[in-house]
C-alpha atoms as a PDB file:
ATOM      1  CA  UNK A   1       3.717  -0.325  14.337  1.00  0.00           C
ATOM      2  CA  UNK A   2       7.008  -0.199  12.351  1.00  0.00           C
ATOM      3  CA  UNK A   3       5.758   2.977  10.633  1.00  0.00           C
ATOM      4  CA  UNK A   4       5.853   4.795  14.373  1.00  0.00           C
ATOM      5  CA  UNK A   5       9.146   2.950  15.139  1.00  0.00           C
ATOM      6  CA  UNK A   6      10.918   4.552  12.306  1.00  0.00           C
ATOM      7  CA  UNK A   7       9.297   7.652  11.989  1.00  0.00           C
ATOM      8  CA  UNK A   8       9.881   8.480  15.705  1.00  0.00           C
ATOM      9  CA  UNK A   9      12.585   6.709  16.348  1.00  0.00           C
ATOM     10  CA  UNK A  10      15.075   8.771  13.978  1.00  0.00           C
ATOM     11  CA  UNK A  11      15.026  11.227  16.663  1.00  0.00           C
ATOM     12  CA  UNK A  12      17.646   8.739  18.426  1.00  0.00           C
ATOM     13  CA  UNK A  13      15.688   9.479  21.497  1.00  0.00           C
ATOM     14  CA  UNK A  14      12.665   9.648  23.802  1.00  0.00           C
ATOM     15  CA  UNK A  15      11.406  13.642  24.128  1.00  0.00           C
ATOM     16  CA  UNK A  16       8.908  16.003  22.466  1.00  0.00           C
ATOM     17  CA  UNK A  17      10.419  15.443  19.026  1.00  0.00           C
ATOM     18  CA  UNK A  18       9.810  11.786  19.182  1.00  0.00           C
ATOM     19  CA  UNK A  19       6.481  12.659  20.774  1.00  0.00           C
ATOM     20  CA  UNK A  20       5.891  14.786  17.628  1.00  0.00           C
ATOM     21  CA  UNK A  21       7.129  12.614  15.395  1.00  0.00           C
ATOM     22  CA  UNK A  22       4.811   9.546  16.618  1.00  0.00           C
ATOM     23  CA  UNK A  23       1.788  12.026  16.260  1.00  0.00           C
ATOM     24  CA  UNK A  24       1.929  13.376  12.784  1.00  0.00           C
ATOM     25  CA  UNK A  25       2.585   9.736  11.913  1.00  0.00           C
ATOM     26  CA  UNK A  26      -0.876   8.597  13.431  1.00  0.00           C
ATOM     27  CA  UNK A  27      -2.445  11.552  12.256  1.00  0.00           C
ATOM     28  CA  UNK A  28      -1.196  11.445   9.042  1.00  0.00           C
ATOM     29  CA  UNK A  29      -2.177   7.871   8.374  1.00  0.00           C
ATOM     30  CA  UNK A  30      -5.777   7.711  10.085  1.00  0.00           C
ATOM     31  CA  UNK A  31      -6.756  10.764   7.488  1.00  0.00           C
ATOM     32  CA  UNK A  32      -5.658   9.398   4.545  1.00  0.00           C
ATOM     33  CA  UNK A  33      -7.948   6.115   5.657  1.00  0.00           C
ATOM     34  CA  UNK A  34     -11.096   8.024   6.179  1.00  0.00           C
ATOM     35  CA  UNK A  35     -10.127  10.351   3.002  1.00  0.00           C
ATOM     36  CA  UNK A  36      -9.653   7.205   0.873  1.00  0.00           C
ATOM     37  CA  UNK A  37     -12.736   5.292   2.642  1.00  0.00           C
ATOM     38  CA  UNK A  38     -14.762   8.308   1.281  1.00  0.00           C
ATOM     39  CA  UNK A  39     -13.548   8.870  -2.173  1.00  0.00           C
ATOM     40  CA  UNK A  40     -14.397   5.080  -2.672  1.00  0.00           C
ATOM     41  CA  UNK A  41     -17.869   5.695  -1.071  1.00  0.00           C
ATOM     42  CA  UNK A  42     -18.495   9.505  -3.502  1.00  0.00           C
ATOM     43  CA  UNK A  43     -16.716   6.305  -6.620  1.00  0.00           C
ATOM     44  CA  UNK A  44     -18.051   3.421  -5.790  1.00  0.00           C
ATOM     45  CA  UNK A  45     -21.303   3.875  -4.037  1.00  0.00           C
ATOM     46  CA  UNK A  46     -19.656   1.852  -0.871  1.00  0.00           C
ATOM     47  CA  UNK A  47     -16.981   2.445   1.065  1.00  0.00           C
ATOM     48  CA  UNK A  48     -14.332  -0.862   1.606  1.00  0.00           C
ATOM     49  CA  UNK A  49     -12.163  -2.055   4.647  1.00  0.00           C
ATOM     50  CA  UNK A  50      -9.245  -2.719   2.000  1.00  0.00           C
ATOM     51  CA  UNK A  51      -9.490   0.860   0.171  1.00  0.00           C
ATOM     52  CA  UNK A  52      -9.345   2.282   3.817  1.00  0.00           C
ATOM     53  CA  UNK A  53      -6.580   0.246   4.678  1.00  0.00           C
ATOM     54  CA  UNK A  54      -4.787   0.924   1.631  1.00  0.00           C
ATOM     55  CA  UNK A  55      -5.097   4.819   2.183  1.00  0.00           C
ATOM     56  CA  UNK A  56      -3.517   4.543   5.841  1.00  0.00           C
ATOM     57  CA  UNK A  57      -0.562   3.605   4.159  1.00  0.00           C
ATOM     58  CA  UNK A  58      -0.523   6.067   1.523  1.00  0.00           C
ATOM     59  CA  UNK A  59      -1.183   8.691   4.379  1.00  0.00           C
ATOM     60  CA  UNK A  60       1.840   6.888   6.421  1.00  0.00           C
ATOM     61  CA  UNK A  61       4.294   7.231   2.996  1.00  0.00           C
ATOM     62  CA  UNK A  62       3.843  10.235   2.452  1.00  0.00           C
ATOM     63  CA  UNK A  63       4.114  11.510   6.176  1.00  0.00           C
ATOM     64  CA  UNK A  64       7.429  10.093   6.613  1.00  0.00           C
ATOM     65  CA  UNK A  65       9.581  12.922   4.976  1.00  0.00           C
ATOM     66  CA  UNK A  66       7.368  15.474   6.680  1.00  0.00           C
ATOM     67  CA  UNK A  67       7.513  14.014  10.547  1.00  0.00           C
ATOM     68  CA  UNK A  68       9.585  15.632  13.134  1.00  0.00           C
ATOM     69  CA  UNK A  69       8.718  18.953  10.800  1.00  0.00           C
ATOM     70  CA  UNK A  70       5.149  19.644  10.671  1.00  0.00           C
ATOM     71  CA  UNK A  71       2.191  19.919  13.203  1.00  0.00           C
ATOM     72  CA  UNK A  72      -0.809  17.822  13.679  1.00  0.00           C
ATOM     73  CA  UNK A  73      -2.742  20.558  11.677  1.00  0.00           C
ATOM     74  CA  UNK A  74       0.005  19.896   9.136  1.00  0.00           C
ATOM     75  CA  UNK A  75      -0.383  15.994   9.243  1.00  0.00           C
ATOM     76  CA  UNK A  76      -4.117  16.128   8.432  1.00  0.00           C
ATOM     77  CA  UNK A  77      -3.216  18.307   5.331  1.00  0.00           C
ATOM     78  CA  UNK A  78      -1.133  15.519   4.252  1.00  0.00           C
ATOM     79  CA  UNK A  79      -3.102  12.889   5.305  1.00  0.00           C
ATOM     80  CA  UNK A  80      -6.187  14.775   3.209  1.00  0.00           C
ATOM     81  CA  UNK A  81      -3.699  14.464   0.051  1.00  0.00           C
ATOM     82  CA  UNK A  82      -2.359  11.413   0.234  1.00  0.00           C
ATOM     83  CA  UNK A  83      -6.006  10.184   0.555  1.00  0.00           C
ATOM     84  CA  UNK A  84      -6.957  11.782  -2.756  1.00  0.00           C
ATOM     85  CA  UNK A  85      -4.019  11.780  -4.754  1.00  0.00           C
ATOM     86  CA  UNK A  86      -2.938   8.183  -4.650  1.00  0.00           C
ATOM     87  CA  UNK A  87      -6.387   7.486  -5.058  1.00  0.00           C
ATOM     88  CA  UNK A  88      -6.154   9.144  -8.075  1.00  0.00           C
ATOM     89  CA  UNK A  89      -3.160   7.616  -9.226  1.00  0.00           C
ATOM     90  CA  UNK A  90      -4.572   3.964  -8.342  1.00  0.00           C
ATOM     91  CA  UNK A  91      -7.676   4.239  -9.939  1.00  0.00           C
ATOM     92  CA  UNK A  92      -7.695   6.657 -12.443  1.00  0.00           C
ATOM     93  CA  UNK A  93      -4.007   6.981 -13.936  1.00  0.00           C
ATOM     94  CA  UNK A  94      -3.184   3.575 -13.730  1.00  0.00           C
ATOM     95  CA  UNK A  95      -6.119   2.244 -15.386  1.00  0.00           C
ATOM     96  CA  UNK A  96      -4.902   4.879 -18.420  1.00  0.00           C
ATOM     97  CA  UNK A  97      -1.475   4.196 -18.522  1.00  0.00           C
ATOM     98  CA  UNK A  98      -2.140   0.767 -18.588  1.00  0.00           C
ATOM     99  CA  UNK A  99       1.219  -0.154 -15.924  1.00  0.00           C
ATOM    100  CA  UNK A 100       1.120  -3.521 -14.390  1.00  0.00           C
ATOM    101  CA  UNK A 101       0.878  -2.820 -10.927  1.00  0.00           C
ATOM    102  CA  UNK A 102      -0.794  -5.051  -8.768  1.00  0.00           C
ATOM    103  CA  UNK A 103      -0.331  -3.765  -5.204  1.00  0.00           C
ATOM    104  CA  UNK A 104       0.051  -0.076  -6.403  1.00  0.00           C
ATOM    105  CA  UNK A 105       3.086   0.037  -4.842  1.00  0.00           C
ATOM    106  CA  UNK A 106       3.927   2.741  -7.307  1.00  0.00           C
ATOM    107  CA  UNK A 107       0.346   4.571  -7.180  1.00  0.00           C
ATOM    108  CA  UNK A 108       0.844   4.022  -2.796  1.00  0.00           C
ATOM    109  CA  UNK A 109       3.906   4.237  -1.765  1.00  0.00           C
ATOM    110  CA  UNK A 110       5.708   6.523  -5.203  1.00  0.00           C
ATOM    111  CA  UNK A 111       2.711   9.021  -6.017  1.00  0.00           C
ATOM    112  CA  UNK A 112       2.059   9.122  -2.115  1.00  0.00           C
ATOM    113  CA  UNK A 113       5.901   9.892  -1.205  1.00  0.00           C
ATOM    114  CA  UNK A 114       6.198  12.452  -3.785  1.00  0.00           C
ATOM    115  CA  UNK A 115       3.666  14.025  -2.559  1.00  0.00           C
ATOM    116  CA  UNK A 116       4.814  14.177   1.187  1.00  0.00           C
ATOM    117  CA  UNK A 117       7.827  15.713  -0.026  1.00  0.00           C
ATOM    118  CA  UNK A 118       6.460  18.315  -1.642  1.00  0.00           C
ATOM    119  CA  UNK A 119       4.141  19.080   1.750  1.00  0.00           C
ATOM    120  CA  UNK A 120       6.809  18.846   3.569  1.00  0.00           C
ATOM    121  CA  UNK A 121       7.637  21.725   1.773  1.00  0.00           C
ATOM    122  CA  UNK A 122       4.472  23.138   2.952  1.00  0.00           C
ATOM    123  CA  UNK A 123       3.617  22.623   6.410  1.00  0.00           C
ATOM    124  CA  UNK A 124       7.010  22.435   7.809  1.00  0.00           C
ATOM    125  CA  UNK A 125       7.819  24.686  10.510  1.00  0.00           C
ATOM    126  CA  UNK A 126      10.666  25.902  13.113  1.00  0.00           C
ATOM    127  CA  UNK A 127       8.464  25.867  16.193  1.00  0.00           C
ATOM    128  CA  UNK A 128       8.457  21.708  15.954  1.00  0.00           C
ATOM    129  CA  UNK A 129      12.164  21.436  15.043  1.00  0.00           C
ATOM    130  CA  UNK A 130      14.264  24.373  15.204  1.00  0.00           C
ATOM    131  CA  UNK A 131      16.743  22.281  12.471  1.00  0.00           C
ATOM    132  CA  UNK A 132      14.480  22.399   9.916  1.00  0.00           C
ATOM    133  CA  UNK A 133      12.964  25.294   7.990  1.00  0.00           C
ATOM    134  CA  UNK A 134       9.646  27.172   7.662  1.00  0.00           C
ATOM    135  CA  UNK A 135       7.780  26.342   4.916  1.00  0.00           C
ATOM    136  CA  UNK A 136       5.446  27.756   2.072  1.00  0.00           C
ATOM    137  CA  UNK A 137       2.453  28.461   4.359  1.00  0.00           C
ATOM    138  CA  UNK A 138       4.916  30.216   6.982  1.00  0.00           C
ATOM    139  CA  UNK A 139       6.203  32.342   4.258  1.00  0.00           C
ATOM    140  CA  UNK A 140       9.398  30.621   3.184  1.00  0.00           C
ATOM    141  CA  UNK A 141       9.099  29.415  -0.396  1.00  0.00           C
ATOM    142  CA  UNK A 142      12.967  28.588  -0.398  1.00  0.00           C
ATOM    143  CA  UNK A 143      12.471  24.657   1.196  1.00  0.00           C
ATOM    144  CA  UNK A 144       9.667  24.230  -1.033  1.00  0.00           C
ATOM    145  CA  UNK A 145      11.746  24.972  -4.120  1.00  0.00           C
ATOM    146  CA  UNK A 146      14.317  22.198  -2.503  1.00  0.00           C
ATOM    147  CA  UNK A 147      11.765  19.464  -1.998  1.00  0.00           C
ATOM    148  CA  UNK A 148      10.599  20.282  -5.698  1.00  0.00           C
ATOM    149  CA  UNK A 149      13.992  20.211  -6.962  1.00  0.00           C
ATOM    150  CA  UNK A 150      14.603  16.463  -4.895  1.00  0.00           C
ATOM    151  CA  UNK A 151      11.815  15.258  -6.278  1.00  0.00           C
ATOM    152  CA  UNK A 152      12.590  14.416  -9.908  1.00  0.00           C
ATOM    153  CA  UNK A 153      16.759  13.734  -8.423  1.00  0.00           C
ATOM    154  CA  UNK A 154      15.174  10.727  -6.223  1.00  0.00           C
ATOM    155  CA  UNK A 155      12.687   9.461  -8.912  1.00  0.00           C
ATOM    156  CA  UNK A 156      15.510   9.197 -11.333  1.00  0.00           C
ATOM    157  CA  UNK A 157      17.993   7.309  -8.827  1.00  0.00           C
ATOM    158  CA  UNK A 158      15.342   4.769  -7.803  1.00  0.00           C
ATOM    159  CA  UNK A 159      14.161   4.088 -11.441  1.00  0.00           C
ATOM    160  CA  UNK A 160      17.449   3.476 -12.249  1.00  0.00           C
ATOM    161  CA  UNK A 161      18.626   1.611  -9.298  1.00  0.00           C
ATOM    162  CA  UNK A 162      15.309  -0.459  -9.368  1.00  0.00           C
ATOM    163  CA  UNK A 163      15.711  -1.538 -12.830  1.00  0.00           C
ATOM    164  CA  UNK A 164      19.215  -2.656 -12.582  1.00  0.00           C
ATOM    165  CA  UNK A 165      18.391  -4.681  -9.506  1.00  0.00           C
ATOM    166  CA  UNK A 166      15.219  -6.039 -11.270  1.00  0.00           C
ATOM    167  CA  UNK A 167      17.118  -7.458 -14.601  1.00  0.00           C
ATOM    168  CA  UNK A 168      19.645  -8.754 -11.752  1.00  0.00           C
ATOM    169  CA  UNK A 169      17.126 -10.914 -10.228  1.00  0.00           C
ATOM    170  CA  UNK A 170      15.474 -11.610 -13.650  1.00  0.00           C
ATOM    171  CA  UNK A 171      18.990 -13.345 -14.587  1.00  0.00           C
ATOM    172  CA  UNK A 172      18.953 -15.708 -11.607  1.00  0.00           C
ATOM    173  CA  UNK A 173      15.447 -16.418 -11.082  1.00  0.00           C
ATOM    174  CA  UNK A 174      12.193 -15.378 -13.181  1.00  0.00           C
ATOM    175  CA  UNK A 175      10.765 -12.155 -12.016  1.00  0.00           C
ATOM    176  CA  UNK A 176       7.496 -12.860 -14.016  1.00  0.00           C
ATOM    177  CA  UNK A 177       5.558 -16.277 -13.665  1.00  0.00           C
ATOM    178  CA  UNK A 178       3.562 -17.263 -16.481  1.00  0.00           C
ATOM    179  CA  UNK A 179       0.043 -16.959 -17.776  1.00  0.00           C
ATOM    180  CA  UNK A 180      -1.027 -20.570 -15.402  1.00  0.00           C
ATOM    181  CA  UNK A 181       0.274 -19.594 -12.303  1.00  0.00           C
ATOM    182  CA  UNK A 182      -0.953 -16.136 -11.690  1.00  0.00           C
ATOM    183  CA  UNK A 183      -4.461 -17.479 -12.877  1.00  0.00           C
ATOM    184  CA  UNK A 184      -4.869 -20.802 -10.353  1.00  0.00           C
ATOM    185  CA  UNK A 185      -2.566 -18.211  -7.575  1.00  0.00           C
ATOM    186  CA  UNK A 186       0.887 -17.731  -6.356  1.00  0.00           C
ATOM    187  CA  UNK A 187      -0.030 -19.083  -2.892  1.00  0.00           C
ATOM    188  CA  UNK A 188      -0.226 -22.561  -4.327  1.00  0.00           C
ATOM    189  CA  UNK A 189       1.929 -22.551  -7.284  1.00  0.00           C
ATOM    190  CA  UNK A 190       5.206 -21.146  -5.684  1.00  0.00           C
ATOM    191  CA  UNK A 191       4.470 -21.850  -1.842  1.00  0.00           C
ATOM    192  CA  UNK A 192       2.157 -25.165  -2.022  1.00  0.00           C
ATOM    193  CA  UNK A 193      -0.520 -22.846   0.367  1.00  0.00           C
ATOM    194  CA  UNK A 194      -3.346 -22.145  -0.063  1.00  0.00           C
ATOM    195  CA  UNK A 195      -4.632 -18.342   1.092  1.00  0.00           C
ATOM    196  CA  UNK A 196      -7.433 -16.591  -1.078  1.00  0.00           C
ATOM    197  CA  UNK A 197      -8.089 -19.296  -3.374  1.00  0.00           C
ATOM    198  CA  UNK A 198     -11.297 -18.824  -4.841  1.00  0.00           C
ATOM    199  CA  UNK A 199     -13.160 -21.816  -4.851  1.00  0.00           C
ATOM    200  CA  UNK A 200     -16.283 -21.923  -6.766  1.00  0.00           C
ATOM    201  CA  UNK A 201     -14.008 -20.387  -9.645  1.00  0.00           C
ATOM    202  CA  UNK A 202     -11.362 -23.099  -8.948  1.00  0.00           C
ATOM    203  CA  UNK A 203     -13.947 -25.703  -9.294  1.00  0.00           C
ATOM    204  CA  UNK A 204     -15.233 -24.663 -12.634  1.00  0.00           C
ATOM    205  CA  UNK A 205     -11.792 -23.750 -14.016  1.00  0.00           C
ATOM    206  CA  UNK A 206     -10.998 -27.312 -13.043  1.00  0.00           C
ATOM    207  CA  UNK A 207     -14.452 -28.826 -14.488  1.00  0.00           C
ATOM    208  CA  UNK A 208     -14.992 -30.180 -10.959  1.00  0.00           C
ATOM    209  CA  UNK A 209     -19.151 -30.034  -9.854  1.00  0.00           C
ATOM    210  CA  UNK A 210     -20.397 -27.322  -8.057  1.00  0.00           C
ATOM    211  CA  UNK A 211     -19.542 -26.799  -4.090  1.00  0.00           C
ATOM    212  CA  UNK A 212     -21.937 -29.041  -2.548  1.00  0.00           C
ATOM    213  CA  UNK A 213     -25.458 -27.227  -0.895  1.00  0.00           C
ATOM    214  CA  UNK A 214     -26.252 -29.406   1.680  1.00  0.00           C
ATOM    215  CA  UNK A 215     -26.103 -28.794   5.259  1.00  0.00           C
ATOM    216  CA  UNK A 216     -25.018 -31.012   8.493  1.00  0.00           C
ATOM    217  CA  UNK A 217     -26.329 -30.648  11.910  1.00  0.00           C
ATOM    218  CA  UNK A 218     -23.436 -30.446  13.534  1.00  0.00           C
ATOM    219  CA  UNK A 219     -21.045 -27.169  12.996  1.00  0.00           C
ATOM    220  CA  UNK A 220     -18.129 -29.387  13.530  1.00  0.00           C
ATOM    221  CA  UNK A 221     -19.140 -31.783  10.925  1.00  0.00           C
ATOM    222  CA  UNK A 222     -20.148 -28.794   8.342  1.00  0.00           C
ATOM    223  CA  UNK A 223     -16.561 -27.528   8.809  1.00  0.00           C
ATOM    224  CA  UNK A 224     -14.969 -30.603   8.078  1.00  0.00           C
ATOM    225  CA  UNK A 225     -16.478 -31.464   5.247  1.00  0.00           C
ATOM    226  CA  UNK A 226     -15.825 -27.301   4.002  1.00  0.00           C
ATOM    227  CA  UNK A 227     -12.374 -28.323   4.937  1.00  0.00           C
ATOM    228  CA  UNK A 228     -12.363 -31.135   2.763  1.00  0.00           C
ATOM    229  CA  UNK A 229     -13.689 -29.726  -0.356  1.00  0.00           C
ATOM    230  CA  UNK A 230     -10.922 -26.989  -0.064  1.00  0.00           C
ATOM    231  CA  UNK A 231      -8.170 -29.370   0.053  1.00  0.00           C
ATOM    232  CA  UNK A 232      -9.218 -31.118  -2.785  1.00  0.00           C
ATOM    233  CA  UNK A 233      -9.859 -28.527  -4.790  1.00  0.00           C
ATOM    234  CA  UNK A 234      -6.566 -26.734  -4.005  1.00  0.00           C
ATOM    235  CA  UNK A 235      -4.916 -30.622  -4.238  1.00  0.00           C
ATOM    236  CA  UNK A 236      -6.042 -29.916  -8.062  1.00  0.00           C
ATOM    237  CA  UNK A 237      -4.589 -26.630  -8.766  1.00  0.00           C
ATOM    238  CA  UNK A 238      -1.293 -27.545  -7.498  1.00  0.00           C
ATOM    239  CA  UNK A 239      -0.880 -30.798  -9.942  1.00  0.00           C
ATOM    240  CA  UNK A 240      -1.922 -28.445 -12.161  1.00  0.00           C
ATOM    241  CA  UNK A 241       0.690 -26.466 -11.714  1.00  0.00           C
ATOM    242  CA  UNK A 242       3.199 -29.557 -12.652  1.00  0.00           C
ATOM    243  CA  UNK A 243       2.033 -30.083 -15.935  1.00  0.00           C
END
């Protein structure tokens, strides 16, 4: 819901821009979920509620620069891209670069911005806001050449900016936890919760017997005892995390 809120709420007001801008947002975002839902199905024989998910944002990235300036015909051209180019860039370039990046925040949210500046560059057009230009495919190349040219300006200011802010933090608290902690899971080592702790793995890591097979008659009794096993198991990692 925030991505509507900001996206149509820089109009400063309630009218057809906001109206417009709330579309191609929605638009924008439910392509790139269906787009990414079926590259991992063409991939991966199966397509996941997660990769969908994850394309929804990439779609909602890299629709931001563009809404307020494009039409819904526009925001399904983005949405298309951002559905196969951070896909791309999340399964194919990272695993050849090599890049630590867990959440592909980069792959998301970098590869999928540039690339809804560029079609912004594209599908833009005077009919939905009379402040902004036409773009390539209404025969103005001249904001296309702009969005190419702040392309590279931005990705240099926010490298630089984000390093300098990471080596801040890094001096007053470790940006990297070690080798233990990301193995037993942040949720327990740093907040003492426990979230998506797997727990047959947990068990043998910890040389604890396997997860018990038998069942009780009662589904309130079954849960309890689940209940129990979990917080002893998790009880585990977390002194292990003292040592």
């Amino acid at each position: 819901m925030g991505w509507f809120g900001f996206n149509a709420g820089s109009a400063l007001g309630s009218g057809a821009l906001a109206a417009s801008a709330f579309m191609v947002t929605h638009l924008a975002g439910a392509t790139a979920g269906v787009t990414w839902a079926l590259r991992d199905w063409i991939k991966h024989k199966k397509p996941t509620t997660l990769g969908m998910i994850t394309g929804m944002i990439a779609g909602l990235a890299a629709v931001t620069p563009a809404s307020g300036f494009v039409t819904p015909f526009g925001a399904i051209g983005i949405g298309i891209g951002a559905g196969v180019i951070p896909w791309l860039a999340g399964t194919c370039v990272k695993a050849l670069l090599g890049y630590d990046d867990s959440l592909d925040a980069f792959g998301v949210h970098g590869v999928g911005g540039i690339w809804g500046v560029i079609a912004t560059g594209l599908f833009a057009r005077k009919t939905v806001n009379p402040a902004g230009a036409d773009g390539l495919f209404d025969g103005d190349p001249g904001l296309l050449w702009i969005q190419l040219q702040a392309v590279p300006v931005a990705g240099v200011y926010s490298f630089a900016v984000g390093i300098a802010l990471l080596k801040l933090v890094d001096v007053v608290m470790k940006v990297r936890v070690d080798a233990h902690e990301e193995r037993v899971g942040l949720d327990l080592t740093l907040h003492r919760q426990a979230a998506y702790t797997v727990i047959d793995g947990g068990r043998r890591r910890l040389g604890l017997p396997p997860r018990a097979t038998r069942t009780y008659p009662h589904p309130r009794q079954r849960a309890g005892r689940r209940s129990h096993r979990i917080n002893a198991v998790n009880t585990q990692c977390w002194k292990g995390t003292k040592k």
